[in-house]
Protein backbone atom coordinates (compact mmCIF):
# COMPACT_ATOMS: atom_id res chain seq x y z
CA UNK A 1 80.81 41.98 19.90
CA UNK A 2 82.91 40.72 16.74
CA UNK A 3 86.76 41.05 16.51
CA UNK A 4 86.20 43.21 13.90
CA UNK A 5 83.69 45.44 15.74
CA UNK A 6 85.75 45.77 18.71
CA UNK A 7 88.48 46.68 16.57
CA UNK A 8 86.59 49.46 15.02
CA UNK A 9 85.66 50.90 18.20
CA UNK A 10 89.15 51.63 18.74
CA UNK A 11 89.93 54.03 16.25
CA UNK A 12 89.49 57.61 16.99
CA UNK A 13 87.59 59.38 18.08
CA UNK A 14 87.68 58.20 21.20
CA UNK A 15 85.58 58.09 24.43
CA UNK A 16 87.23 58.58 27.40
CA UNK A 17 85.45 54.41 28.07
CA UNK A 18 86.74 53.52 24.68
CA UNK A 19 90.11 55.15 25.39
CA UNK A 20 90.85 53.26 28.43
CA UNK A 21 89.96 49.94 26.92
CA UNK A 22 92.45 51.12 24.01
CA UNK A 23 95.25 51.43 26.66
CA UNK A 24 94.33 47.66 28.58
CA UNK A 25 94.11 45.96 25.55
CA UNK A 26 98.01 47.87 24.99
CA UNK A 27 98.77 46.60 28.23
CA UNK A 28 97.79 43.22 27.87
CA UNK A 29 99.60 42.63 24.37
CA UNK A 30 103.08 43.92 25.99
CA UNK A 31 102.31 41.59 28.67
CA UNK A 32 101.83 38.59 26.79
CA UNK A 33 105.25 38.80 24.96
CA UNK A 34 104.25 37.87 21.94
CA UNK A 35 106.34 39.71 19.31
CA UNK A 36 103.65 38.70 16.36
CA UNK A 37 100.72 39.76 18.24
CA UNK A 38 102.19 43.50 19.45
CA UNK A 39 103.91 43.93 15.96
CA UNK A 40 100.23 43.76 14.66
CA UNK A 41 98.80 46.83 16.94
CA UNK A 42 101.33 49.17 14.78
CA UNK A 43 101.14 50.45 11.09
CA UNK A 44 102.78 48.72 8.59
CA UNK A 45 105.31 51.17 7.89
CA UNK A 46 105.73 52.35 11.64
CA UNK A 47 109.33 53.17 12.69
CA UNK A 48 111.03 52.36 15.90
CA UNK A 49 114.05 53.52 18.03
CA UNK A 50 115.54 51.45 21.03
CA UNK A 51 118.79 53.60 21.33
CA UNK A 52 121.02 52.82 18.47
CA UNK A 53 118.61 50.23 17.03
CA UNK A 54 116.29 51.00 14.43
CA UNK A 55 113.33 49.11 13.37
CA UNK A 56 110.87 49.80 10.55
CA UNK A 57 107.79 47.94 9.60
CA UNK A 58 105.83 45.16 11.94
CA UNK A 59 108.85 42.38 10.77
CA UNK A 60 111.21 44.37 12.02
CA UNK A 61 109.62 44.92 15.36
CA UNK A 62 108.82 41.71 15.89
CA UNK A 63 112.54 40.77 15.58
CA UNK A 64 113.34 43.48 17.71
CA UNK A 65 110.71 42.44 20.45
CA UNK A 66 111.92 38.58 20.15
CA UNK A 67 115.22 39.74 20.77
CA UNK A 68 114.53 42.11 23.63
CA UNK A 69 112.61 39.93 25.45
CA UNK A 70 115.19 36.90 25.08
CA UNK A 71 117.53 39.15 27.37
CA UNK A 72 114.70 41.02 29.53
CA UNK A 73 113.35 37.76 31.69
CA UNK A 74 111.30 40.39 33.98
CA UNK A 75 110.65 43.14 31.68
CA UNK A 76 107.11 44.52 32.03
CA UNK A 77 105.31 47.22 30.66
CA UNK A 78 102.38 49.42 32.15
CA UNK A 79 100.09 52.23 30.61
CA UNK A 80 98.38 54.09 32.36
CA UNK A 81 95.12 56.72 31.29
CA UNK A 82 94.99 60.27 32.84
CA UNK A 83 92.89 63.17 31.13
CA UNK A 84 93.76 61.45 27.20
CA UNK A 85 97.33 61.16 27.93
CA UNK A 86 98.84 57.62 27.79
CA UNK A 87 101.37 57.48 30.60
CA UNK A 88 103.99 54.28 30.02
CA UNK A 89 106.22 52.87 32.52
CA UNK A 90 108.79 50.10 31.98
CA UNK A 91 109.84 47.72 34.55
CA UNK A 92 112.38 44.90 35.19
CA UNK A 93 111.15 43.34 38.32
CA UNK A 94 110.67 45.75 41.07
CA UNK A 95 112.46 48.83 39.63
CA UNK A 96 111.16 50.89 37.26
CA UNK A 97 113.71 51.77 34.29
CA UNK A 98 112.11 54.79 33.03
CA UNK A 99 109.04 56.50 32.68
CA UNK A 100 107.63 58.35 29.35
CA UNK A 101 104.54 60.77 28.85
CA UNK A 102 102.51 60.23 25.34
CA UNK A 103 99.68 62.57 23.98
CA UNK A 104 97.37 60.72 22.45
């Protein structure tokens, strides 16, 4: 399968097989800390909120992420699939910060 083909099979609608590939391939971007590469999996014109920080638009993630990541040695994301909900967990190390339920 292309790039371009398996990016197309990740737009909606989804299959529940199709949906948790969606989620890994989440997963595994987070995981590789790579600000570029995650900035890329949003809209151009997405907008973010990290507590008092804003960020809108891929650049500004990415700039956001670099930063984050610079302090967070440990920090480790994980997203989980039950019944079409995306369930995300952060952790640093062993101890999970907080946990957040998504509808997809």
């Amino acid at each position: 399968m292309s790039a371009k083909q398996e990016i197309l099979n990740l737009v909606p609608p989804f299959t529940r097989e199709i949906a948790e590939q969606k989620v890994r391939k989440a997963e595994e971007g987070w995981t590789s800390r790579d600000p570029q590469k995650v900035a890329q999996a949003y809209t151009t014109d997405s907008h973010w909120r990290n507590r008092a920080e804003f960020a809108t638009g891929r650049e500004e993630i990415a700039k956001f992420l670099t930063r984050k990541w610079q302090r967070e040695l440990n920090y480790r994301l994980i997203k989980e699939f039950w019944d079409f909900d995306i369930h995300v967990r952060f952790e640093a190390g062993r101890i999970a910060l907080f946990q957040l339920l998504l509808d997809t």
